[in-house]
PDB file of N, CA and C in Angstrom:
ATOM      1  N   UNK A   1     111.950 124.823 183.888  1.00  0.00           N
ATOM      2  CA  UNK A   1     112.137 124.090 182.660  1.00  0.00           C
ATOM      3  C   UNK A   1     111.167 122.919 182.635  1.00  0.00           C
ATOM      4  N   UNK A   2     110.496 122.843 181.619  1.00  0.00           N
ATOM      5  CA  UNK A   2     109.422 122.075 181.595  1.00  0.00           C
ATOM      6  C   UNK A   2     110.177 120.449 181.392  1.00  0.00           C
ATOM      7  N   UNK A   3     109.500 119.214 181.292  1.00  0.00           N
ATOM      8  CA  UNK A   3     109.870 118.146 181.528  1.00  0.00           C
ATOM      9  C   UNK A   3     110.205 117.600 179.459  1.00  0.00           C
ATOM     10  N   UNK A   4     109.328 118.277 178.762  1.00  0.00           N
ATOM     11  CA  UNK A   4     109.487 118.153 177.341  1.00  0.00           C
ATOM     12  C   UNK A   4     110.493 118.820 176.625  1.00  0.00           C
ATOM     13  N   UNK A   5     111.035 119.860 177.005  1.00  0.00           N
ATOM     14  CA  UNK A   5     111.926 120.908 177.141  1.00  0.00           C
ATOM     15  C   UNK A   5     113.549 120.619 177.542  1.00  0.00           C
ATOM     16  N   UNK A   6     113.382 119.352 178.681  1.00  0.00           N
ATOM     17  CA  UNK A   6     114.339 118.798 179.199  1.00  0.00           C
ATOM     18  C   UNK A   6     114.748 117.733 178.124  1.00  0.00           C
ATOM     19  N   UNK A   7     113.941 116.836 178.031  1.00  0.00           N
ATOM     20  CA  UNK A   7     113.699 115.765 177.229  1.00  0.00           C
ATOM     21  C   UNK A   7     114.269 116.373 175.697  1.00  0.00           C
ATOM     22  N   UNK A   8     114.220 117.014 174.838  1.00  0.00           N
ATOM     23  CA  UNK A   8     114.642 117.319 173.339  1.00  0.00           C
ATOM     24  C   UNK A   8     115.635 117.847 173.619  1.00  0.00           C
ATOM     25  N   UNK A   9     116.350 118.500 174.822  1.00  0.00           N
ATOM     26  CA  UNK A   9     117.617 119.282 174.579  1.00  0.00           C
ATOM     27  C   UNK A   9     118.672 118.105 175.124  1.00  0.00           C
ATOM     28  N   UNK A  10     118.044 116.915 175.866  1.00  0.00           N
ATOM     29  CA  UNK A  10     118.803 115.925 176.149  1.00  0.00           C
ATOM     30  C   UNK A  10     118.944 115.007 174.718  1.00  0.00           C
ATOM     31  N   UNK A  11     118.074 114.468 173.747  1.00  0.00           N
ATOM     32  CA  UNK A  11     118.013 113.838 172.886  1.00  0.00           C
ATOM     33  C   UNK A  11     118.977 114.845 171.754  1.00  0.00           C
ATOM     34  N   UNK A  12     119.259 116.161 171.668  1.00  0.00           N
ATOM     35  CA  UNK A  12     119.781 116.792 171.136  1.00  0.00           C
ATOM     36  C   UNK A  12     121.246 116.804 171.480  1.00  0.00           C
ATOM     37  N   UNK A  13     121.751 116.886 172.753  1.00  0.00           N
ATOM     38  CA  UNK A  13     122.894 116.698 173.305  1.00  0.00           C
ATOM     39  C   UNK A  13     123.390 115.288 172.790  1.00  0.00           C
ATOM     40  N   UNK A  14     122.247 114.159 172.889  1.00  0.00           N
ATOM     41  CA  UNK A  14     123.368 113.336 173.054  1.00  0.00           C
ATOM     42  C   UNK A  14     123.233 112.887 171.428  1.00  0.00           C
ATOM     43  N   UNK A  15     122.349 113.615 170.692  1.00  0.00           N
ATOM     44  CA  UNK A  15     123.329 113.355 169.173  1.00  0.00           C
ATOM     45  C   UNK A  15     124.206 114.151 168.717  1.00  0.00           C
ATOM     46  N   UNK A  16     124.603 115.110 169.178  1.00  0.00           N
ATOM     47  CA  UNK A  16     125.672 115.728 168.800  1.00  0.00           C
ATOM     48  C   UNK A  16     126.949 115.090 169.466  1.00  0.00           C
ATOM     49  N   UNK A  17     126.965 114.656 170.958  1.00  0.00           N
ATOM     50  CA  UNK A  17     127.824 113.446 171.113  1.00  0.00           C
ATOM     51  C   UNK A  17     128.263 112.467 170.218  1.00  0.00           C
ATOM     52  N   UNK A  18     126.970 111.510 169.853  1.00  0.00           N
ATOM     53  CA  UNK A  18     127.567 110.382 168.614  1.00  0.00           C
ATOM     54  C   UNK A  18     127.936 111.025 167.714  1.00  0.00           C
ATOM     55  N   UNK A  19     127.855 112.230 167.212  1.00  0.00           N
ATOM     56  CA  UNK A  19     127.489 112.729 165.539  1.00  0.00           C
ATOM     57  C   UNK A  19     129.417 113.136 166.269  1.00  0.00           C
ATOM     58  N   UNK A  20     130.152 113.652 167.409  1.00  0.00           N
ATOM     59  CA  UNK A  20     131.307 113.933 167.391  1.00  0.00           C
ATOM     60  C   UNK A  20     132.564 112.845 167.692  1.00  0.00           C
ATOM     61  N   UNK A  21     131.094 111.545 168.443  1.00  0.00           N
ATOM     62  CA  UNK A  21     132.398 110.423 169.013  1.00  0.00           C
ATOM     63  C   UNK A  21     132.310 109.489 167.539  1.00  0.00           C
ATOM     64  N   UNK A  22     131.786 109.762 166.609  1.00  0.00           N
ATOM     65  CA  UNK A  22     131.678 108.813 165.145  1.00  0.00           C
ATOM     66  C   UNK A  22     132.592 109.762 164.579  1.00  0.00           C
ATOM     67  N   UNK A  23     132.614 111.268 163.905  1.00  0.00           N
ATOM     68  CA  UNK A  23     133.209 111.257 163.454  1.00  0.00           C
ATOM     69  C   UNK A  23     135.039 111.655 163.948  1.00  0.00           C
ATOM     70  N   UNK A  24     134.879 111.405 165.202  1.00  0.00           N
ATOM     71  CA  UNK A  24     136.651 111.835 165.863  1.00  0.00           C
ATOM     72  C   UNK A  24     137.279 110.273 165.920  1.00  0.00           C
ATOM     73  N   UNK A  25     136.412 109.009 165.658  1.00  0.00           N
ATOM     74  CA  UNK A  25     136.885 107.704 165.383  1.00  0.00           C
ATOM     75  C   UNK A  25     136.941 107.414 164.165  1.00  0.00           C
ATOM     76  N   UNK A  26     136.583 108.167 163.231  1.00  0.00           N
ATOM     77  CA  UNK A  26     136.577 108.055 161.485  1.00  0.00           C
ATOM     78  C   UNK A  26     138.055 108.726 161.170  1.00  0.00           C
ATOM     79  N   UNK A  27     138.264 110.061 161.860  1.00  0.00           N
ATOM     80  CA  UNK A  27     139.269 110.448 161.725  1.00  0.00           C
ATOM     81  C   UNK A  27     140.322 110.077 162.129  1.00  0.00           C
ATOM     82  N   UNK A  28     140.415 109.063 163.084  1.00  0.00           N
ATOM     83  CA  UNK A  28     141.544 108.528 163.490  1.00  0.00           C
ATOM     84  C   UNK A  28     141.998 107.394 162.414  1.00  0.00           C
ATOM     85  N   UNK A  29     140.826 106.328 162.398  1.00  0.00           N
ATOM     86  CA  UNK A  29     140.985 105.873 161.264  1.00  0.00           C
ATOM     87  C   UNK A  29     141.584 105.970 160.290  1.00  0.00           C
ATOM     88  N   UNK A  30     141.077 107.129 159.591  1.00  0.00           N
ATOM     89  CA  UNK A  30     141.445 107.342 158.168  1.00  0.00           C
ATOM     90  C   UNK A  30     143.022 107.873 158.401  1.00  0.00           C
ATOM     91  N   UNK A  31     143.153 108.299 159.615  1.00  0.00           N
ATOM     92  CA  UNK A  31     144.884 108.938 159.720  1.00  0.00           C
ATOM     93  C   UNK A  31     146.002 107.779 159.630  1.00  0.00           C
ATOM     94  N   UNK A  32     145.355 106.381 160.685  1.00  0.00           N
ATOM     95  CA  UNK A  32     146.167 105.182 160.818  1.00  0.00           C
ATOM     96  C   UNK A  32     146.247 104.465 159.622  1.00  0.00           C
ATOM     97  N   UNK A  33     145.454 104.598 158.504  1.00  0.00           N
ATOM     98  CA  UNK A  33     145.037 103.708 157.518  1.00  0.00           C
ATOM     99  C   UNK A  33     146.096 104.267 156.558  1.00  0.00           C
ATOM    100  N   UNK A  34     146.035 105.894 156.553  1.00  0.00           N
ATOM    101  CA  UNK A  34     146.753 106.124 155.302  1.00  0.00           C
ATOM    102  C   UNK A  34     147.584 107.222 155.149  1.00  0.00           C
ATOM    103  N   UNK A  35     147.866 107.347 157.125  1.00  0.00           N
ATOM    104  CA  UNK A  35     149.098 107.852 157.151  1.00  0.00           C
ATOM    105  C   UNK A  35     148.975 109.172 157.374  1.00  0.00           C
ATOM    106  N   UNK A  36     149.698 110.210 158.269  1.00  0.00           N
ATOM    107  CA  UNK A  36     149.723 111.473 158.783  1.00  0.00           C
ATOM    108  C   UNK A  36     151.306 111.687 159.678  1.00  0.00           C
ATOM    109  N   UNK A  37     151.024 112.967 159.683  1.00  0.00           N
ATOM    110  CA  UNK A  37     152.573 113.164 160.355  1.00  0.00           C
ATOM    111  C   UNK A  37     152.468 113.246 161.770  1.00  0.00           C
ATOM    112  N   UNK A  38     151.620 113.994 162.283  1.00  0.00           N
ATOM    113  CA  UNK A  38     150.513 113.666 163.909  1.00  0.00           C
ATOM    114  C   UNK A  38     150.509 112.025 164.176  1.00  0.00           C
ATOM    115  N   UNK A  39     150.159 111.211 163.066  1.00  0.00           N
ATOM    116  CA  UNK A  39     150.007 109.430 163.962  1.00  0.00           C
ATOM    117  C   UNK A  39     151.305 108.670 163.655  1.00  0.00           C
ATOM    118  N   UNK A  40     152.536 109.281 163.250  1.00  0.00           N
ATOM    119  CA  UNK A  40     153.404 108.773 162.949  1.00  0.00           C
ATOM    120  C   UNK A  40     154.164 107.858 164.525  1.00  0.00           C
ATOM    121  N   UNK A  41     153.833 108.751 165.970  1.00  0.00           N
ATOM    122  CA  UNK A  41     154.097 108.150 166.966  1.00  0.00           C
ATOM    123  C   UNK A  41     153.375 107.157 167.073  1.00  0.00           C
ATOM    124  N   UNK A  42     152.048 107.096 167.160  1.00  0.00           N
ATOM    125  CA  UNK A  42     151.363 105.904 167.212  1.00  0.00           C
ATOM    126  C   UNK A  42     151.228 104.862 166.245  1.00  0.00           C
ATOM    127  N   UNK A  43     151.500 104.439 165.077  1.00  0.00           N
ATOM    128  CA  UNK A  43     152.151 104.067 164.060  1.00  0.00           C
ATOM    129  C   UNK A  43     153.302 103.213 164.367  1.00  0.00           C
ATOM    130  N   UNK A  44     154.582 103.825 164.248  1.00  0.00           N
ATOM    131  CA  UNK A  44     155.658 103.373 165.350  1.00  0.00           C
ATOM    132  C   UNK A  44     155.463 102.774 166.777  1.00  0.00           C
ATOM    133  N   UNK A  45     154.708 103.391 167.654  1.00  0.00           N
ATOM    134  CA  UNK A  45     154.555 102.481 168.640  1.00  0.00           C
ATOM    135  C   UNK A  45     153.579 101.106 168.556  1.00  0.00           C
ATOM    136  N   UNK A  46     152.079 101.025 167.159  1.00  0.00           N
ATOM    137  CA  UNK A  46     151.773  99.942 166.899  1.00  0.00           C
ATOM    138  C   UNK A  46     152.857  98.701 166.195  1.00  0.00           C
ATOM    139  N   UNK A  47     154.127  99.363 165.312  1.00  0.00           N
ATOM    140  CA  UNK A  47     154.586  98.507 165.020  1.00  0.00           C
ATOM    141  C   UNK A  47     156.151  97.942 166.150  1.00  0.00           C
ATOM    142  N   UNK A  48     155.870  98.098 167.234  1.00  0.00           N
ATOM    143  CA  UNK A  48     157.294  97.841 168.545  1.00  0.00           C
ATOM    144  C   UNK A  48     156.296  96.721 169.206  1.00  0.00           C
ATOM    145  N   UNK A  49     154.888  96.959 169.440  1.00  0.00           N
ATOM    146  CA  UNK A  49     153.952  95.637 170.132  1.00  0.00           C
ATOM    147  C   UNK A  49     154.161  94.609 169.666  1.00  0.00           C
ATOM    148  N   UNK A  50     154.037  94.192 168.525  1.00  0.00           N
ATOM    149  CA  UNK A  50     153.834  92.867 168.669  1.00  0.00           C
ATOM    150  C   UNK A  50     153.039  92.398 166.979  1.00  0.00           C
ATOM    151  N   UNK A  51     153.035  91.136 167.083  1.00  0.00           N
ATOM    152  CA  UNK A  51     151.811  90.679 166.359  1.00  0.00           C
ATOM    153  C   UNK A  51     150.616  91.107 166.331  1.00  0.00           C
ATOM    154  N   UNK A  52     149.885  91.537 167.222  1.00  0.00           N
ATOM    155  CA  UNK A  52     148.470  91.857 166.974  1.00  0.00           C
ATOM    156  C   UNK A  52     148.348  93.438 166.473  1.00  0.00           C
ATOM    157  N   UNK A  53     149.366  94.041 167.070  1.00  0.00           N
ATOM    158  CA  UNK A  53     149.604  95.715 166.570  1.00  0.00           C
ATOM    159  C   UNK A  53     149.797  95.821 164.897  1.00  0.00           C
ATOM    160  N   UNK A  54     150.243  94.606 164.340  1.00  0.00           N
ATOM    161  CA  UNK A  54     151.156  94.690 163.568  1.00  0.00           C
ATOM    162  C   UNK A  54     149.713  94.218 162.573  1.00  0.00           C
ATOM    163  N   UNK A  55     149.117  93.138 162.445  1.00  0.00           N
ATOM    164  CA  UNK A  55     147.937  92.430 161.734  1.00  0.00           C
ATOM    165  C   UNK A  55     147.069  93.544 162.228  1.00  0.00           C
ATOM    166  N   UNK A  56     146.824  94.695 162.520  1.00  0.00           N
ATOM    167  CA  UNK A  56     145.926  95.450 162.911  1.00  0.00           C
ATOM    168  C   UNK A  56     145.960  96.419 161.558  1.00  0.00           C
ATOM    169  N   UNK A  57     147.546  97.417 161.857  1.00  0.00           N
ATOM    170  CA  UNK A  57     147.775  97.829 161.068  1.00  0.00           C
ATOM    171  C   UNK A  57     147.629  97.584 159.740  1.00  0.00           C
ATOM    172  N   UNK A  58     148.373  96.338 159.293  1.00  0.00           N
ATOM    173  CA  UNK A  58     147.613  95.949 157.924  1.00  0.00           C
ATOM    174  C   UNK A  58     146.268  95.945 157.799  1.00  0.00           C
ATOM    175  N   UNK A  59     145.605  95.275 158.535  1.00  0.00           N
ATOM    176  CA  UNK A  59     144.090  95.770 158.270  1.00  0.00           C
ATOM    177  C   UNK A  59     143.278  96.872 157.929  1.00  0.00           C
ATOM    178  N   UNK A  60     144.080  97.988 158.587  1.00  0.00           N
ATOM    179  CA  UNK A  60     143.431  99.424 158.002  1.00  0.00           C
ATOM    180  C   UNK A  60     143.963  99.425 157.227  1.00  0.00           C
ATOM    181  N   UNK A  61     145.717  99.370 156.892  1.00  0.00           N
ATOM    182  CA  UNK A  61     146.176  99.543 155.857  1.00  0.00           C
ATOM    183  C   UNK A  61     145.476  99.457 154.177  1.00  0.00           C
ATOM    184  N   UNK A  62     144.938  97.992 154.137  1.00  0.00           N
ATOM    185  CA  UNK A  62     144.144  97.291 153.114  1.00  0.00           C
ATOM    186  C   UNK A  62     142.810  97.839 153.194  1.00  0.00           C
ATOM    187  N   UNK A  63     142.173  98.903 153.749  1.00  0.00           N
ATOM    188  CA  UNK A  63     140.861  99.325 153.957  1.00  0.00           C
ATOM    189  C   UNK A  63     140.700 100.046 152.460  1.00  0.00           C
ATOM    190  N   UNK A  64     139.452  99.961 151.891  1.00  0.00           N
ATOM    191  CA  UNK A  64     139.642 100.715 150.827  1.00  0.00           C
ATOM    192  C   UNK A  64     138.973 102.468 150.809  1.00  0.00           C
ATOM    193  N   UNK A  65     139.226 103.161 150.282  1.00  0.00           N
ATOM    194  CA  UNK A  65     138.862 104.745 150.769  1.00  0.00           C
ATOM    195  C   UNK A  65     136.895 104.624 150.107  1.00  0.00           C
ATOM    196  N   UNK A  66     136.732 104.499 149.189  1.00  0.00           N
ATOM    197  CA  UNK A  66     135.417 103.623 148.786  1.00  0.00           C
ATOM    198  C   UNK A  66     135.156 102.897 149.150  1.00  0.00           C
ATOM    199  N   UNK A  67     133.420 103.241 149.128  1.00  0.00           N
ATOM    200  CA  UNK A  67     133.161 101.967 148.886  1.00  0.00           C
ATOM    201  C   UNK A  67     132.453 100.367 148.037  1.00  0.00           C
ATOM    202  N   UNK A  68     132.664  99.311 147.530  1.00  0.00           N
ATOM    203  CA  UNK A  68     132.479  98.899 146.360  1.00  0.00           C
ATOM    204  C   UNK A  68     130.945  99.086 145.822  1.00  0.00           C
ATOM    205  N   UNK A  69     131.079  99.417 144.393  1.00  0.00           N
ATOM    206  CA  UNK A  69     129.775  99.733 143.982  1.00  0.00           C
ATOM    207  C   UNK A  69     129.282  98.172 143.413  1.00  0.00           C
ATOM    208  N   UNK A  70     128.513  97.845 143.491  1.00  0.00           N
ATOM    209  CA  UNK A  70     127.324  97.165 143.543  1.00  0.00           C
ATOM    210  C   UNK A  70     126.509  97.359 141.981  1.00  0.00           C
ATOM    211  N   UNK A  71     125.941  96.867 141.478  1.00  0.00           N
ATOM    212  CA  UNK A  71     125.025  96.646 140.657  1.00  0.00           C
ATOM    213  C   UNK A  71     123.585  96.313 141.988  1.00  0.00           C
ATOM    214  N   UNK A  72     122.257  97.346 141.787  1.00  0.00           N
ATOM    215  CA  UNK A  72     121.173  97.246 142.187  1.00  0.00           C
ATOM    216  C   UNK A  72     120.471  95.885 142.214  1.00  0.00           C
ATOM    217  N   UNK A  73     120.433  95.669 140.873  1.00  0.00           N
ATOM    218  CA  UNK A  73     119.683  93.933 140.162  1.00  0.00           C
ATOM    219  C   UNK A  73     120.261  92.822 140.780  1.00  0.00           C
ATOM    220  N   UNK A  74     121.416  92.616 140.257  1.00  0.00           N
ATOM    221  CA  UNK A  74     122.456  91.293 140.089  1.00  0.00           C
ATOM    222  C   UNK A  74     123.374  91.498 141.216  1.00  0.00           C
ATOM    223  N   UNK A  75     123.853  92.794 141.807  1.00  0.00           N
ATOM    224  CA  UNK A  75     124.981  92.804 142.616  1.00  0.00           C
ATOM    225  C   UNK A  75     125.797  92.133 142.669  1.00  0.00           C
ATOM    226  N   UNK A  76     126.906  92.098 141.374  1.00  0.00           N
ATOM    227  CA  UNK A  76     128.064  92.022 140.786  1.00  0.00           C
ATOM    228  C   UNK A  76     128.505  93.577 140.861  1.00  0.00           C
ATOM    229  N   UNK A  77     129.957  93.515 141.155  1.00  0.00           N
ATOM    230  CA  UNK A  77     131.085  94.336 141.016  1.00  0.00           C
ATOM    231  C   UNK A  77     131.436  94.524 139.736  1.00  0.00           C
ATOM    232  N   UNK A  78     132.016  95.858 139.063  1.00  0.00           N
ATOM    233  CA  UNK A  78     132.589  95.731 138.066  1.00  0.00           C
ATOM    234  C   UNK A  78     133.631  95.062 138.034  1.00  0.00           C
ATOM    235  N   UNK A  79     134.420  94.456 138.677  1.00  0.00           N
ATOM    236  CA  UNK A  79     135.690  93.549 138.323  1.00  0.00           C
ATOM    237  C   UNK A  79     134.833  92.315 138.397  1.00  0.00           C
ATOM    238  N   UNK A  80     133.648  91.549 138.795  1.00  0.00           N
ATOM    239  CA  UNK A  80     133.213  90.062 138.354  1.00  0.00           C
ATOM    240  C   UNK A  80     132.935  90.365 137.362  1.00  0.00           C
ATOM    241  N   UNK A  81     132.369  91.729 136.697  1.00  0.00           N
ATOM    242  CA  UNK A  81     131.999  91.529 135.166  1.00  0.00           C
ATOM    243  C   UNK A  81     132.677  91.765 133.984  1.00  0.00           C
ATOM    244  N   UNK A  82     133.845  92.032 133.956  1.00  0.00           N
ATOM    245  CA  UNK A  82     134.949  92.339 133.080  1.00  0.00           C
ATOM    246  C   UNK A  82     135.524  93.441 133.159  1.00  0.00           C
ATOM    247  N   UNK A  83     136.144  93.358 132.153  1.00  0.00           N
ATOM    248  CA  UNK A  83     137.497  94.604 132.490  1.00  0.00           C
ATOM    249  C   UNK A  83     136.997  96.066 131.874  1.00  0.00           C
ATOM    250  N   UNK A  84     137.317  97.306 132.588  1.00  0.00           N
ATOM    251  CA  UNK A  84     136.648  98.433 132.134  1.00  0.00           C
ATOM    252  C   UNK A  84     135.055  98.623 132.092  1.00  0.00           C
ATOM    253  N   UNK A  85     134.283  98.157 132.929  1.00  0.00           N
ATOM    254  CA  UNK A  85     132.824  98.124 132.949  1.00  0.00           C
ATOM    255  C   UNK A  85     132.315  99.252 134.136  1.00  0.00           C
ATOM    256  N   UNK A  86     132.089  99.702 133.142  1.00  0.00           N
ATOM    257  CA  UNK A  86     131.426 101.056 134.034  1.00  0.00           C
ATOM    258  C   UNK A  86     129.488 101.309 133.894  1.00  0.00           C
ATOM    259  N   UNK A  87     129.419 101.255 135.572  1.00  0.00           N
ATOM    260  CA  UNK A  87     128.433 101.243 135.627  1.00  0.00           C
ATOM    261  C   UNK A  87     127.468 102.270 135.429  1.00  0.00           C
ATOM    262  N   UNK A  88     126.084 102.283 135.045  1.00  0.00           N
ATOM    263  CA  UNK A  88     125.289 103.291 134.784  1.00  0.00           C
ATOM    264  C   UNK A  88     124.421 104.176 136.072  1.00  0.00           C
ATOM    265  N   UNK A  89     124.371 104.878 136.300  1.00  0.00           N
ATOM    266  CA  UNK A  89     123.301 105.784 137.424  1.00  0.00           C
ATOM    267  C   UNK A  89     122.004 105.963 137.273  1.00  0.00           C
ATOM    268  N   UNK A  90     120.838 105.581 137.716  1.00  0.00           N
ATOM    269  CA  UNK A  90     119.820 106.227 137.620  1.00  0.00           C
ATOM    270  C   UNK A  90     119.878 107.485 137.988  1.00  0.00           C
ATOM    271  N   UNK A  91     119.283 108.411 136.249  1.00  0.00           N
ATOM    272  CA  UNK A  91     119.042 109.344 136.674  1.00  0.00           C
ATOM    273  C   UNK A  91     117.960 110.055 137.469  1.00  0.00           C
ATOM    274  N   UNK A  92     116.851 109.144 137.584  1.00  0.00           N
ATOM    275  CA  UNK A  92     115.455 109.479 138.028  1.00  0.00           C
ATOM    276  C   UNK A  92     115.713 109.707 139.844  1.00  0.00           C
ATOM    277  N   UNK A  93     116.539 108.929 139.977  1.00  0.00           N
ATOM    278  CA  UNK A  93     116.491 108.523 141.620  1.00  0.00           C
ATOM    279  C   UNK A  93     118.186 109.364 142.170  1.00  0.00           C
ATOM    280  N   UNK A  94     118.939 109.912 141.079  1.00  0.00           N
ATOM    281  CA  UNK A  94     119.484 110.965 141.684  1.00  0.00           C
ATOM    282  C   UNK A  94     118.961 111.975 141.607  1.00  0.00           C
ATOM    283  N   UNK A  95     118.533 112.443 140.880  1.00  0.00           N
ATOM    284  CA  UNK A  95     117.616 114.018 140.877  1.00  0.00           C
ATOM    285  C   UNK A  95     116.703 114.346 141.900  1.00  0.00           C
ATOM    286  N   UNK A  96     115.399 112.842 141.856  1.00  0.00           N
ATOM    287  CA  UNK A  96     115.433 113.343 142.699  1.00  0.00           C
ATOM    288  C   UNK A  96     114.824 112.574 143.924  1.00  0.00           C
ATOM    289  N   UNK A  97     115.890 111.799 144.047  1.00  0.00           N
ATOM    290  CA  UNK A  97     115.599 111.577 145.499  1.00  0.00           C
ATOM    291  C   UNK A  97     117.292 111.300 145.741  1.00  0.00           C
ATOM    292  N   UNK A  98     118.268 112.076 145.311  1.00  0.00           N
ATOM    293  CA  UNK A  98     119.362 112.421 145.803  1.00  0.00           C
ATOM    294  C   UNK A  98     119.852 111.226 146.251  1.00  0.00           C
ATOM    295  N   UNK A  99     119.736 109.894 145.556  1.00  0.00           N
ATOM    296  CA  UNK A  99     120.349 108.232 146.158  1.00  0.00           C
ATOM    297  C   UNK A  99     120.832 108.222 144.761  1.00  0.00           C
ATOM    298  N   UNK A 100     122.248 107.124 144.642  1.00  0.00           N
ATOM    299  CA  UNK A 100     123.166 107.079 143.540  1.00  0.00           C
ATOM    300  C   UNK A 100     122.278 105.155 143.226  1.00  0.00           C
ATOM    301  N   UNK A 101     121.903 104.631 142.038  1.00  0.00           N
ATOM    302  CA  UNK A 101     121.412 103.535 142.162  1.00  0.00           C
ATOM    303  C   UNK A 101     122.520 102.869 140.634  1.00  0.00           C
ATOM    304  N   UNK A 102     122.894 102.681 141.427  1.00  0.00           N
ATOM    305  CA  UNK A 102     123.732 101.673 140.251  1.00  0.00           C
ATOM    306  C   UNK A 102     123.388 100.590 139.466  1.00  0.00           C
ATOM    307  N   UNK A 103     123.546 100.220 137.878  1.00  0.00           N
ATOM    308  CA  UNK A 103     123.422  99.246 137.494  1.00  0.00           C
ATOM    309  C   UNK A 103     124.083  98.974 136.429  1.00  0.00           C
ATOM    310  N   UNK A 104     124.075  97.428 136.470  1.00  0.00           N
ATOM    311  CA  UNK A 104     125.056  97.477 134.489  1.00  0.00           C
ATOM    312  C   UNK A 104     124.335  96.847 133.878  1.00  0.00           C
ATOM    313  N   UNK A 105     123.381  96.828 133.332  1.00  0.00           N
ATOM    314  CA  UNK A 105     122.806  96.819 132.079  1.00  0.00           C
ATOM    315  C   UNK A 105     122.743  95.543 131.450  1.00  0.00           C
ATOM    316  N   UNK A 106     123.265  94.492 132.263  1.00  0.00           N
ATOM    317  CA  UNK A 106     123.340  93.092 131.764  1.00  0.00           C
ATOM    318  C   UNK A 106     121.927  92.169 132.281  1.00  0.00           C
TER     319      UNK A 106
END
């Protein structure tokens, strides 16, 4: 086995590592945040600890499943800019370069 050969199947290994230890910590996440019948033990046992188990939990709890869209220009939220404001997409830069670019028009 050549030394270049070694080298890409190691750089290959170990992103499929992160690419499985990112998303098996996303999934836990998203289970503690918003609930499953599998984390219901751990759940229960965060809320028997203590204070810090407990301010934890709320923290994912309050996580939002999105995330906030932005105005490109100004980067204001639609809730700083009033009520029901929906923002516009470039269409040029989803087509095609497949990125969502938000803006409102103000």
């Amino acid at each position: 086995m050549s030394l270049l050969t070694f080298i890409c199947m190691a750089a290959i290994s170990d992103g499929i590592l992160a690419y499985f230890l990112i998303h098996a910590a996303l999934s836990v996440l998203h289970d503690l945040s918003k609930g499953s019948t599998g984390m219901d033990p751990v759940t229960d046992f965060m809320k028997s600890q203590g204070p810090f188990a407990t301010a934890w939990g709320k923290t994912l709890a309050g996580v939002r499943d999105k995330p906030v869209v932005r105005c490109e220009h100004c980067t204001k939220t639609p809730e700083e800019i009033g009520r029901d404001v929906k923002f516009m997409l470039c269409s040029v830069c989803k087509s095609k370069l497949d990125f969502p670019v938000h803006y409102c028009s103000q």
